[in-house]
C-alpha atoms as a PDB file:
ATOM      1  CA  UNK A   1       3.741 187.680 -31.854  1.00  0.00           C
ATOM      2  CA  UNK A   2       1.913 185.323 -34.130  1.00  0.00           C
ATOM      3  CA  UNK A   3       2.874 181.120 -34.293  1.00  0.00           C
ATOM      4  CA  UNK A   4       3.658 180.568 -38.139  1.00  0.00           C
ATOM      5  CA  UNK A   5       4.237 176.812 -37.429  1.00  0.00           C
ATOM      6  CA  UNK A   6       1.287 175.808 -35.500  1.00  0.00           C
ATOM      7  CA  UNK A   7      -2.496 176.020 -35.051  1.00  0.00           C
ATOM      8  CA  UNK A   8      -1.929 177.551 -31.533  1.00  0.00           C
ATOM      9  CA  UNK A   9      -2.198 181.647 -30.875  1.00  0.00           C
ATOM     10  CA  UNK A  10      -0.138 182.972 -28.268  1.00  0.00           C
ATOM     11  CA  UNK A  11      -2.045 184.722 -25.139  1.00  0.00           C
ATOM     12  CA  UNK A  12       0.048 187.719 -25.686  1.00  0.00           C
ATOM     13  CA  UNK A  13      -2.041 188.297 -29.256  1.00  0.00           C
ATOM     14  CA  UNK A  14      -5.068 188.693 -27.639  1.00  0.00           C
ATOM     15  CA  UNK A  15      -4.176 191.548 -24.757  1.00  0.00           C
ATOM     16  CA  UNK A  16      -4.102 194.555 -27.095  1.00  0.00           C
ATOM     17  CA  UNK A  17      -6.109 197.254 -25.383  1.00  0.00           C
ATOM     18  CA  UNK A  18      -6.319 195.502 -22.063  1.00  0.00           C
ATOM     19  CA  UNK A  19      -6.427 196.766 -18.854  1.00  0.00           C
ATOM     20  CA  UNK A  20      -4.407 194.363 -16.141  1.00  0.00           C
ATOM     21  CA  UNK A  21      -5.761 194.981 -12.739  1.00  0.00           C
ATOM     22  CA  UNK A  22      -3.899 192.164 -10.668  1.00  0.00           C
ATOM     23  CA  UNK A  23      -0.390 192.565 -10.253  1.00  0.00           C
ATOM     24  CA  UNK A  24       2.468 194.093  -8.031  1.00  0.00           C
ATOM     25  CA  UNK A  25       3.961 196.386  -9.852  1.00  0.00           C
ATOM     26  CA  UNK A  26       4.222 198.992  -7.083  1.00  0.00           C
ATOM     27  CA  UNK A  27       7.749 198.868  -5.400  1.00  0.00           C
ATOM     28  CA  UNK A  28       8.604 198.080  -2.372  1.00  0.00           C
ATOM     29  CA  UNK A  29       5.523 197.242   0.057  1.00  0.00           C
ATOM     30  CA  UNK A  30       4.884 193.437  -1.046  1.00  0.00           C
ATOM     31  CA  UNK A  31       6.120 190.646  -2.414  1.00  0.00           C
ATOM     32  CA  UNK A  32       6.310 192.307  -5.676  1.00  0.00           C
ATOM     33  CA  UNK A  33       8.761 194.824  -7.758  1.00  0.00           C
ATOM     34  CA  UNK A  34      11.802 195.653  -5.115  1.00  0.00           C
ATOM     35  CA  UNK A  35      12.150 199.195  -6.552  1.00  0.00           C
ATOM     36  CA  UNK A  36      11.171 200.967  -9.487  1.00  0.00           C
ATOM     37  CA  UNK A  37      13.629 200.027 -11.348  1.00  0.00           C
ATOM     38  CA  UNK A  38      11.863 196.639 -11.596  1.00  0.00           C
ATOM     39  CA  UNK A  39       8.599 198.118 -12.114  1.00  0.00           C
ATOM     40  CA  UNK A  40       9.964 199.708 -15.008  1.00  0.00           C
ATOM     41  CA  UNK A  41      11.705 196.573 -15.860  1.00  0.00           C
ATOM     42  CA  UNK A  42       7.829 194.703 -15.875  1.00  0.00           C
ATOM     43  CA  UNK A  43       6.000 197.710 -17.122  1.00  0.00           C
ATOM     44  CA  UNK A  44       8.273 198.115 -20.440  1.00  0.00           C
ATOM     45  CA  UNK A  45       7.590 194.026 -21.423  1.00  0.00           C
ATOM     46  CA  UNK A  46       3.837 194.496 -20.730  1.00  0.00           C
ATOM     47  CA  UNK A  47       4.280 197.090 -23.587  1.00  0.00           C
ATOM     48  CA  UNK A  48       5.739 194.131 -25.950  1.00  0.00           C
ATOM     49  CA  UNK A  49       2.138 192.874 -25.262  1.00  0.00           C
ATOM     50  CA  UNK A  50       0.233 195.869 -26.304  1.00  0.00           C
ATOM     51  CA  UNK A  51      -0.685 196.322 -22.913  1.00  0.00           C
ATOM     52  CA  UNK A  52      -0.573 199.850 -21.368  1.00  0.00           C
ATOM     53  CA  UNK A  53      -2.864 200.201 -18.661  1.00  0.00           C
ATOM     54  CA  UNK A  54      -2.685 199.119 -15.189  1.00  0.00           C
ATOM     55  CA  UNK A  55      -4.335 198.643 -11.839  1.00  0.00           C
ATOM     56  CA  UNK A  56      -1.335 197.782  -8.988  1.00  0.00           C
ATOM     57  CA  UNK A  57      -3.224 195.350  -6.345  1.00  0.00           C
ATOM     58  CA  UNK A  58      -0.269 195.300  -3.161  1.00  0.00           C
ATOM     59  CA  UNK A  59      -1.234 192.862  -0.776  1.00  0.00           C
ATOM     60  CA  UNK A  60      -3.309 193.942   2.240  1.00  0.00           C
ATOM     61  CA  UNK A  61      -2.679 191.133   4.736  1.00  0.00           C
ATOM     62  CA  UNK A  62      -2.853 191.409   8.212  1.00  0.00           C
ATOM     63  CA  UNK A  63       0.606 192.246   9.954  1.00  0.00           C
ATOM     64  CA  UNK A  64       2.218 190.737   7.162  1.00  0.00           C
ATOM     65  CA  UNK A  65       1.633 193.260   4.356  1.00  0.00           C
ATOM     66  CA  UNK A  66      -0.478 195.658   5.962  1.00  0.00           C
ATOM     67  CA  UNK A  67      -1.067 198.604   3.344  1.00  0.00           C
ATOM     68  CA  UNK A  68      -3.366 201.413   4.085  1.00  0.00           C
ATOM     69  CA  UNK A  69      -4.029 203.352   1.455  1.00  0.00           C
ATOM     70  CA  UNK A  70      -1.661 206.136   2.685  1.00  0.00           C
ATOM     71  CA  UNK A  71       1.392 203.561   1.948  1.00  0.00           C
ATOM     72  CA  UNK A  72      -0.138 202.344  -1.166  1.00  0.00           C
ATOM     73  CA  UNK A  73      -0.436 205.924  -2.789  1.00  0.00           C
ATOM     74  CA  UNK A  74       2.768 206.754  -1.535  1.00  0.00           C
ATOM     75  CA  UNK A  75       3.960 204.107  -3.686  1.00  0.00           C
ATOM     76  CA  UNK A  76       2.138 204.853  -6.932  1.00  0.00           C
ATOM     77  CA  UNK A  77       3.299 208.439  -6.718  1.00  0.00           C
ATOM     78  CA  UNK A  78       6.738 207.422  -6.598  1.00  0.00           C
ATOM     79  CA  UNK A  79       6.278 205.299  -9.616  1.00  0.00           C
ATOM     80  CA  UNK A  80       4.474 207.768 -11.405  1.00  0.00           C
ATOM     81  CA  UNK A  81       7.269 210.112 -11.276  1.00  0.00           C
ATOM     82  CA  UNK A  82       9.388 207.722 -13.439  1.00  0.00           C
ATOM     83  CA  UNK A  83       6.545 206.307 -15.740  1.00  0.00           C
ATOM     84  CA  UNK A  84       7.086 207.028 -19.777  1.00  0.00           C
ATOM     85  CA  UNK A  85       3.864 209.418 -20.856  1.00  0.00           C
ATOM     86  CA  UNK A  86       2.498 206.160 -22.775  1.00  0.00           C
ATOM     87  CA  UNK A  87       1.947 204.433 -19.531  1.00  0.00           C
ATOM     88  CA  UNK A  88      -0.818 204.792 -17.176  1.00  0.00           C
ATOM     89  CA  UNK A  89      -1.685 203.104 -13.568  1.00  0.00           C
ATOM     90  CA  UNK A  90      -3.990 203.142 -10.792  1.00  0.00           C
ATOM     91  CA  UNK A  91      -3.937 201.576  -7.320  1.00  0.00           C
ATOM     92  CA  UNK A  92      -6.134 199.035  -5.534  1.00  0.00           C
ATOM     93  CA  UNK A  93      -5.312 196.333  -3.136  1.00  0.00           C
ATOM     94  CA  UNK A  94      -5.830 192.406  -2.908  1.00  0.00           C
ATOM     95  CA  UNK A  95      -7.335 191.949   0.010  1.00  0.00           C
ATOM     96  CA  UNK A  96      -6.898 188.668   2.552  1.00  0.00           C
ATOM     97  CA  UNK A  97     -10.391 187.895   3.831  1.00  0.00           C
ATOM     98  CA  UNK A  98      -9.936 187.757   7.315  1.00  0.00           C
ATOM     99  CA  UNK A  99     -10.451 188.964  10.352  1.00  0.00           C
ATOM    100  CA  UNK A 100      -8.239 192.100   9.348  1.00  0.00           C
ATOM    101  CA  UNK A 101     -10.462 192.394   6.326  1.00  0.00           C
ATOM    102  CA  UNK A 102     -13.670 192.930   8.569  1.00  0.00           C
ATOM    103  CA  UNK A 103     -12.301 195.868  10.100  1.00  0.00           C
ATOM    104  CA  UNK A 104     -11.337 197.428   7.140  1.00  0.00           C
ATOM    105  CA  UNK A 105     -14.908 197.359   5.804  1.00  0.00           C
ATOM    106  CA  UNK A 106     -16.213 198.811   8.494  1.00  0.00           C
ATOM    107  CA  UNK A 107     -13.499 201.353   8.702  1.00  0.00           C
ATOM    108  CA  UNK A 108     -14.402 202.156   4.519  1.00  0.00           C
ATOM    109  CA  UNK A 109     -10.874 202.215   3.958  1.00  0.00           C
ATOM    110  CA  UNK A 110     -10.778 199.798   1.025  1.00  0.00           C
ATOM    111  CA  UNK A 111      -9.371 200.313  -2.596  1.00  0.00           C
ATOM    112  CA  UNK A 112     -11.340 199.080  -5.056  1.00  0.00           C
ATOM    113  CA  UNK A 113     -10.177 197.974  -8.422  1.00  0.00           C
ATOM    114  CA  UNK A 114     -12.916 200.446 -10.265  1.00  0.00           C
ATOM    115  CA  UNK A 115     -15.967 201.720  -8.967  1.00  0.00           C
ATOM    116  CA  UNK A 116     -16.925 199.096  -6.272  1.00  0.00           C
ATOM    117  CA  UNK A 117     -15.356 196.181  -7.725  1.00  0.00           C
ATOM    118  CA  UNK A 118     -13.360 194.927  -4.815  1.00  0.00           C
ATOM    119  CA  UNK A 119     -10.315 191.971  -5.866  1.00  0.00           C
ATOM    120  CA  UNK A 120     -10.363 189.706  -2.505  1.00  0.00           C
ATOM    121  CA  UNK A 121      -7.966 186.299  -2.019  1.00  0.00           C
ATOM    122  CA  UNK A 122      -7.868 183.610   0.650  1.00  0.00           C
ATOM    123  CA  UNK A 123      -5.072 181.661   2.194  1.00  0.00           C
ATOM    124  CA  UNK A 124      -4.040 178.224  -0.261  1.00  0.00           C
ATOM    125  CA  UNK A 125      -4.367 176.323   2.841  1.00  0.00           C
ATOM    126  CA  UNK A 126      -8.155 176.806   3.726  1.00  0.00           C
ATOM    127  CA  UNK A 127     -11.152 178.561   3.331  1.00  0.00           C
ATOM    128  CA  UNK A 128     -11.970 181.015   5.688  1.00  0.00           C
ATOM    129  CA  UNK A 129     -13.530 180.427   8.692  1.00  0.00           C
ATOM    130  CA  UNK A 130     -15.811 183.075   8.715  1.00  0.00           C
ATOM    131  CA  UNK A 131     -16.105 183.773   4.532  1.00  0.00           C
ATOM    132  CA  UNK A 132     -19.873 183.846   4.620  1.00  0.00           C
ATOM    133  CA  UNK A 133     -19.777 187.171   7.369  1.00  0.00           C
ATOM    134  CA  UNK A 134     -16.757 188.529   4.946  1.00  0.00           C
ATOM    135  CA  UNK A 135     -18.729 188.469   1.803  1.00  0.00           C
ATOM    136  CA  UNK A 136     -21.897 189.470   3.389  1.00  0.00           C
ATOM    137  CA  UNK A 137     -20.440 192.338   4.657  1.00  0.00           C
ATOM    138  CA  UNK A 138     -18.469 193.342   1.690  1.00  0.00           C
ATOM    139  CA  UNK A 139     -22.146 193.256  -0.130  1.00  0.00           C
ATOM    140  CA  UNK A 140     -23.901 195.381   2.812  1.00  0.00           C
ATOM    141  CA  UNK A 141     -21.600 197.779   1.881  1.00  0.00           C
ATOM    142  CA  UNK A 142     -22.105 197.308  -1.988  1.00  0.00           C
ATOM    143  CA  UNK A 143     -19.041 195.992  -2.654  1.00  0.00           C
ATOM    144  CA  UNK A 144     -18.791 193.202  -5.369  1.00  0.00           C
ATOM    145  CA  UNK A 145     -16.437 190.852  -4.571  1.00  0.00           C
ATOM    146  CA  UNK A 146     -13.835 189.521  -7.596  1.00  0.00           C
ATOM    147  CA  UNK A 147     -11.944 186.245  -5.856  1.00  0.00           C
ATOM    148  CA  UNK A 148      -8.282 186.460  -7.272  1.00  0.00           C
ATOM    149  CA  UNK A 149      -6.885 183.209  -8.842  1.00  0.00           C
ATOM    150  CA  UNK A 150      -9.797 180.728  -7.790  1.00  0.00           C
ATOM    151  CA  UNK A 151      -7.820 178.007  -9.696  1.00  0.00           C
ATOM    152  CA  UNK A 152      -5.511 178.128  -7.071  1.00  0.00           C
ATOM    153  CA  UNK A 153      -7.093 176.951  -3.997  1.00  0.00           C
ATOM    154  CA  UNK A 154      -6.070 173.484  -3.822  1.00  0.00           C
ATOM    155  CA  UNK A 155      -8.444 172.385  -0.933  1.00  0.00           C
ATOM    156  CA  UNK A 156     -11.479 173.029  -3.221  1.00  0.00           C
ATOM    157  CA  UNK A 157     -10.629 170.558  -6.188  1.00  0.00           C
ATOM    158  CA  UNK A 158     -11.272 167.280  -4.719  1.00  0.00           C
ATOM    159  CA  UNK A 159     -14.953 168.871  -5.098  1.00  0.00           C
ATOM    160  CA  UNK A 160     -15.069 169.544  -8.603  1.00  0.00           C
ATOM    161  CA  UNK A 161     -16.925 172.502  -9.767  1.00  0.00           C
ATOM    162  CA  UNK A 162     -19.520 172.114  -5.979  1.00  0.00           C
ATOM    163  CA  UNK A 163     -17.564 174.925  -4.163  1.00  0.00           C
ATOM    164  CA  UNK A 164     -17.214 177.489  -6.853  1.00  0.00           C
ATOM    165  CA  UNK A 165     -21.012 177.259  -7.462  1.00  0.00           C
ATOM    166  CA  UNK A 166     -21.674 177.731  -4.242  1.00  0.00           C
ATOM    167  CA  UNK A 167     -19.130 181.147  -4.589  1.00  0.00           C
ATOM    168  CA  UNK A 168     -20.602 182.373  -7.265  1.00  0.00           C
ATOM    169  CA  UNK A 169     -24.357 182.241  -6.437  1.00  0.00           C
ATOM    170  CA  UNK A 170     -22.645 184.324  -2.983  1.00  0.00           C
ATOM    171  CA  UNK A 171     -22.143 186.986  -5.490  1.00  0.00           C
ATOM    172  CA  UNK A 172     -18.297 186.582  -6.622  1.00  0.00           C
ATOM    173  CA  UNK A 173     -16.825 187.479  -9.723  1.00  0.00           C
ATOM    174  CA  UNK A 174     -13.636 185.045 -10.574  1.00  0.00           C
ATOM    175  CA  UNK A 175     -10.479 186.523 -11.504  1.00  0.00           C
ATOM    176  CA  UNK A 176      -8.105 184.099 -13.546  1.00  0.00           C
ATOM    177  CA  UNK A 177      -4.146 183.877 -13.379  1.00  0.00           C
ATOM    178  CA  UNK A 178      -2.784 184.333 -17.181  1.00  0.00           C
ATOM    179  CA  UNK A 179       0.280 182.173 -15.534  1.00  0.00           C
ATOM    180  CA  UNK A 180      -2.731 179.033 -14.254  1.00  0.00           C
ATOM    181  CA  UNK A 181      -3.404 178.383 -17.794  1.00  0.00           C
ATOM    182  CA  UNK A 182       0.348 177.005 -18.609  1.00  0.00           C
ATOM    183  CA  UNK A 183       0.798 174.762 -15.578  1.00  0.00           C
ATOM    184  CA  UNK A 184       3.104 177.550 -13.635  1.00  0.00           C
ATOM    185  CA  UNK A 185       1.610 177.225 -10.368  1.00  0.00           C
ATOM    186  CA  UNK A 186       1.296 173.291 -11.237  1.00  0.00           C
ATOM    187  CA  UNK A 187      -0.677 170.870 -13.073  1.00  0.00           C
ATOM    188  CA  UNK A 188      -3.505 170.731 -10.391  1.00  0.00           C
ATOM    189  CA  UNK A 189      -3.953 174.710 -11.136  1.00  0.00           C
ATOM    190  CA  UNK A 190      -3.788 174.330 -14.596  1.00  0.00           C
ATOM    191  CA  UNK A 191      -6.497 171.439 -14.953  1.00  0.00           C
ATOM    192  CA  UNK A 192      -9.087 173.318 -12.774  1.00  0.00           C
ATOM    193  CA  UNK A 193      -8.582 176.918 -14.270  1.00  0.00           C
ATOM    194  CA  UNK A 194      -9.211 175.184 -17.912  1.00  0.00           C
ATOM    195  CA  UNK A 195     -12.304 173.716 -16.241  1.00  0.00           C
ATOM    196  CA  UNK A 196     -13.231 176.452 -15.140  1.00  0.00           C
ATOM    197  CA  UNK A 197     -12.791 178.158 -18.286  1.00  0.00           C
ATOM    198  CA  UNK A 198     -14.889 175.437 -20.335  1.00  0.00           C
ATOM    199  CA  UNK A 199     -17.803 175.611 -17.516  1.00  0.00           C
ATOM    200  CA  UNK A 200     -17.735 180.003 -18.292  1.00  0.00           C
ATOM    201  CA  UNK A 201     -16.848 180.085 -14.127  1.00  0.00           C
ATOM    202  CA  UNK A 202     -14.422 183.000 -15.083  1.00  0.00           C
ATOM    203  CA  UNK A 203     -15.057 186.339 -15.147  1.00  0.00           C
ATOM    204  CA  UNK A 204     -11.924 188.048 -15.696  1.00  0.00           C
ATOM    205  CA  UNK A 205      -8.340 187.710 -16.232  1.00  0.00           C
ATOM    206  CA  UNK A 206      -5.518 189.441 -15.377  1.00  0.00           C
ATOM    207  CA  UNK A 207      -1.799 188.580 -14.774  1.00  0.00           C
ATOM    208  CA  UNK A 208      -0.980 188.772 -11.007  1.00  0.00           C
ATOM    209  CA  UNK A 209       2.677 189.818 -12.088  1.00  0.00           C
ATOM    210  CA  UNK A 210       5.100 189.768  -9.073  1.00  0.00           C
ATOM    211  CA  UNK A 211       8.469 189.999 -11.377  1.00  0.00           C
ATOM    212  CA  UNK A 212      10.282 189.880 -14.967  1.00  0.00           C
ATOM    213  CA  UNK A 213      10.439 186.815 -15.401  1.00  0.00           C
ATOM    214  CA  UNK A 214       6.561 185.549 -14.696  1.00  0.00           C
ATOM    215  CA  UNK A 215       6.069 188.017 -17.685  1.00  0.00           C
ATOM    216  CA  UNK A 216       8.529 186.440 -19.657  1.00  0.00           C
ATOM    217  CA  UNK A 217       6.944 182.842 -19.008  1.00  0.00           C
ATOM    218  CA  UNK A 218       3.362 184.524 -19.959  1.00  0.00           C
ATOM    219  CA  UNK A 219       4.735 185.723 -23.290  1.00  0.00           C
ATOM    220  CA  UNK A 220       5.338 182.336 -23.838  1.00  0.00           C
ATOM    221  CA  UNK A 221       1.691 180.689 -23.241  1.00  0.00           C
ATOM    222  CA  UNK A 222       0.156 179.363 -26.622  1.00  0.00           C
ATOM    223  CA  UNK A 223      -3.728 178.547 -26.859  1.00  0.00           C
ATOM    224  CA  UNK A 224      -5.739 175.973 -28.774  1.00  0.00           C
ATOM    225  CA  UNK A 225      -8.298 177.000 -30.942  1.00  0.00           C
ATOM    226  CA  UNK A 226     -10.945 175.928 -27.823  1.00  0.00           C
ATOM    227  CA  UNK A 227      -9.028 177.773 -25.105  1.00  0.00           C
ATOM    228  CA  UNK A 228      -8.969 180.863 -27.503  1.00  0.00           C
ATOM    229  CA  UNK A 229     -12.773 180.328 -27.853  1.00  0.00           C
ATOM    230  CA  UNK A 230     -13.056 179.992 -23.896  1.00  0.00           C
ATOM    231  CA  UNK A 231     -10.669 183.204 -23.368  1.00  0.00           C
ATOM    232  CA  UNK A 232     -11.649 185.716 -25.961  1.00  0.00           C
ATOM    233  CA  UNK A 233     -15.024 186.533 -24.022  1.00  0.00           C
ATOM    234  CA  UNK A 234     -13.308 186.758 -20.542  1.00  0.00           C
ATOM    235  CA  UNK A 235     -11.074 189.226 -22.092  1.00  0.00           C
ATOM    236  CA  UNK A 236     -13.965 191.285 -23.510  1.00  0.00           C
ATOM    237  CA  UNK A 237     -15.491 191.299 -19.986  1.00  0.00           C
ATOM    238  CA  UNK A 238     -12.194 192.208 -18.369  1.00  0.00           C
ATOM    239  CA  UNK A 239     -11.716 195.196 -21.074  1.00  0.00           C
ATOM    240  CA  UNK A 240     -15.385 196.414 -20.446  1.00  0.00           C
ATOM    241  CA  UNK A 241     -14.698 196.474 -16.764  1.00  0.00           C
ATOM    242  CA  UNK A 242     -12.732 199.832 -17.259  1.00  0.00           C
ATOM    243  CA  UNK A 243     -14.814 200.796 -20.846  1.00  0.00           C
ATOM    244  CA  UNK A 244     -17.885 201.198 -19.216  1.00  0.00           C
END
């Protein structure tokens, strides 16, 4: 999908080859695909995009959404059984850091998204109270933490770029939302996860795909010649994540 008309590239251009590892494609144990006919539905327009291979990160939340990895490789197996031979996927989680979390750890019942890469998230209404003892922890145990969507955790950008210093020199990786980069989640998300982007705060990207339709809005982002600049290497590093 190239723009004839304009300077702009569309996001979808630069995904051949890639490897999404934040999304919830697996049916039926989140807020994600229903059944797998809607996995199918999302997995056939991420091949539009040249993209092929997938990690499926269910929620792991508390009461809420609380996968073990018994429900969450029930789940993949029943999706594998429908998947076209061109198509392959993987399961992790997304893990809430709390209090649930720290049992988990301890328990070493934890999903990561490839060797100990672990994809972690926090409430959007505060920080957790006890996030230094969560990431310590998770590092104890040689996990390395990737924070999902970073650009979405409103109470941090009165603070400008303070907070996610202090996150990253505690050893997290930063995942990006393709979706943050058009405004989706709001103009607030969009203006910190280009800032982040320009400051090279990101690690990774990935798509955190709940349903058709948020792929249908991502085949529509376009990029500046900058934000390609400011991408292209985060995609590399997401690639090389599952290259290595």
């Amino acid at each position: 999908m190239i723009s004839f008309f304009s300077k702009n590239k569309y996001l979808v251009d630069l995904l051949e080859g890639f490897t999404d590892f934040h999304n919830h494609l697996l049916p039926g144990i989140d807020d994600g695909a229903s059944s797998v006919e809607d996995s199918l539905q999302m997995l056939n327009k991420f091949k539009e995009f040249g993209v092929k291979n997938f990690v499926a990160t269910p929620h792991v939340m508390g009461d809420y959404y609380p996968n073990t990895p018994e429900s969450i490789n029930t789940a993949l197996k029943e999706l594998r059984a429908k998947l076209p031979s061109d198509i392959s996927i993987n399961a992790a989680a997304e893990y809430m850091m709390d209090q649930h979390l720290l049992k988990i750890i301890e328990d070493r019942k934890l999903l990561p998204v490839t060797e100990n890469y672990l994809l972690v998230e926090m409430s959007y209404f505060q920080q957790p109270i006890n996030l230094t003892e969560i990431l310590f922890k998770l590092q104890t145990k040689a996990y390395k933490p990737i924070l999902a969507h970073p650009e979405r955790y409103g109470f941090y950008h009165s603070k400008g770029l303070k907070q996610y210093k202090d996150l990253k020199s505690r050893g997290c990786r930063f995942q990006l939302n393709m979706l943050s980069i058009s405004g989706h989640y709001g103009t607030g998300m969009q203006k910190t996860a280009l800032q982040l982007l320009e400051n090279g705060y990101i690690d990774f990207i990935s798509s955190d795909a709940h349903r058709l339709n948020h792929l249908e809005k991502l085949a529509k982002i376009t990029l500046n010649k900058k934000q390609v600049q400011w991408l292209e290497p985060v995609i590399e590093n997401s690639k090389n994540l599952f290259n290595n």
